[in-house]
Protein backbone atom coordinates (compact mmCIF):
# COMPACT_ATOMS: atom_id res chain seq x y z
CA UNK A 1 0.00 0.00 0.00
CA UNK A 2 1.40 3.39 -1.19
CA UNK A 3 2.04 5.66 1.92
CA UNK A 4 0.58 9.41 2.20
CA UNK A 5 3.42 11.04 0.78
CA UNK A 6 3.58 8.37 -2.51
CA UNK A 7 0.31 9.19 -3.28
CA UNK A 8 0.51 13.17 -3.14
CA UNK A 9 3.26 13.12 -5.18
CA UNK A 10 2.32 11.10 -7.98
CA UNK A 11 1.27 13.39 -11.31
CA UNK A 12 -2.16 12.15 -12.94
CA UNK A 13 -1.54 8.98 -15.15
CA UNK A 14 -5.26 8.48 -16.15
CA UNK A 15 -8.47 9.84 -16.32
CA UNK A 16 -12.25 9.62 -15.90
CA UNK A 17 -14.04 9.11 -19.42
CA UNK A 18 -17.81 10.05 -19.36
CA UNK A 19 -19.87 8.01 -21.31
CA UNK A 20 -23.33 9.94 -20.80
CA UNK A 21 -23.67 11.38 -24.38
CA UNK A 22 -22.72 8.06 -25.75
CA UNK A 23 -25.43 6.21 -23.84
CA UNK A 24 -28.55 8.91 -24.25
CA UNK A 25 -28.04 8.66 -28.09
CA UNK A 26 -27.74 4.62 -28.09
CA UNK A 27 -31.27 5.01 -26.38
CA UNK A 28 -31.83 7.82 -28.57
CA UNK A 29 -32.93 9.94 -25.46
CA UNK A 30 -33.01 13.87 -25.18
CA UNK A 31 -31.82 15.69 -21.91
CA UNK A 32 -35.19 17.67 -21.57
CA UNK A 33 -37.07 13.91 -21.00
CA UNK A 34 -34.37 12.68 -18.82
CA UNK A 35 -34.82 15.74 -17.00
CA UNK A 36 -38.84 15.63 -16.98
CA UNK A 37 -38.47 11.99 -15.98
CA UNK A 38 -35.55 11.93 -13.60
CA UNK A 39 -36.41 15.41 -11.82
CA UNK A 40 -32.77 15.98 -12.46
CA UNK A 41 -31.78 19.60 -13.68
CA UNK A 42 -31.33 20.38 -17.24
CA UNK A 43 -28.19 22.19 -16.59
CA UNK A 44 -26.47 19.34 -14.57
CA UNK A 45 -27.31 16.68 -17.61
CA UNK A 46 -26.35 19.17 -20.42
CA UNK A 47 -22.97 19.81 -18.11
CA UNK A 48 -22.97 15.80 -17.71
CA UNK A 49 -23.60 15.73 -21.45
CA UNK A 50 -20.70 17.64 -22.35
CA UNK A 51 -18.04 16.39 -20.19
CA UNK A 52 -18.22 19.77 -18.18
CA UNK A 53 -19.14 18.32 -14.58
CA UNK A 54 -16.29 18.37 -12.46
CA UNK A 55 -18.67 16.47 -9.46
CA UNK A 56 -21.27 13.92 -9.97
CA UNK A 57 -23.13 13.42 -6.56
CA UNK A 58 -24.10 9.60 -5.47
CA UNK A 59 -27.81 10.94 -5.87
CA UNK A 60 -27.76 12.09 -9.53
CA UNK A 61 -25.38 8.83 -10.60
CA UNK A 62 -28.45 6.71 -8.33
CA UNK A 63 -30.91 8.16 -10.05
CA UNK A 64 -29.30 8.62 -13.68
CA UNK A 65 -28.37 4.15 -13.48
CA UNK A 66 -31.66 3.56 -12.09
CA UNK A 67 -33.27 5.38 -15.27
CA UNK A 68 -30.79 4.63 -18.08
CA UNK A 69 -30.58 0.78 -16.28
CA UNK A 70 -27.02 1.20 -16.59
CA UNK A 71 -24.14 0.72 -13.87
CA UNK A 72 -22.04 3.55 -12.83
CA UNK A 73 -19.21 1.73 -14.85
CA UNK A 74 -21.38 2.04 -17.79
CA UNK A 75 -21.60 5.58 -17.27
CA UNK A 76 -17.71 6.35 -16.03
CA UNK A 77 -14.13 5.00 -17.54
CA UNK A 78 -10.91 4.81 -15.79
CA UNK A 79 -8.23 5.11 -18.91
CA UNK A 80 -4.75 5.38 -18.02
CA UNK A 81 -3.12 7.34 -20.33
């Protein structure tokens, strides 16, 4: 296990890969009827849409794998880089 200072020191070597566009137009789903349906903001899904979101609370991810019947690893990538 890598000790406190190990891990603040090491520089970024991956990143998160959103998959939310890629899964509304597979379902061929809009934002506006995700929002109508989910009760979740327009602006958070159109920021979630466009890889904008720099948070994702556990209650929008609940609610966004409950609707899409997806898993959050559906939604979200690790991809070292």
């Amino acid at each position: 296990m890598a000790t406190y200072e190990e891990i603040t020191q090491r520089k970024e070597r991956g990143k998160i890969v959103n998959h939310f566009s890629e899964i509304l137009g597979q379902k061929r789903l809009k934002i506006s009827t995700v929002s109508r349906e989910t009760g979740i903001t327009r602006p958070t899904l159109t920021s979630l849409y466009y890889s904008e979101s720099k948070v994702v609370t556990f209650k929008i991810l609940s609610k966004l794998c409950a609707y899409l019947h997806v898993t959050p690893g559906d939604l979200f990538t690790y991809e070292e880089e």
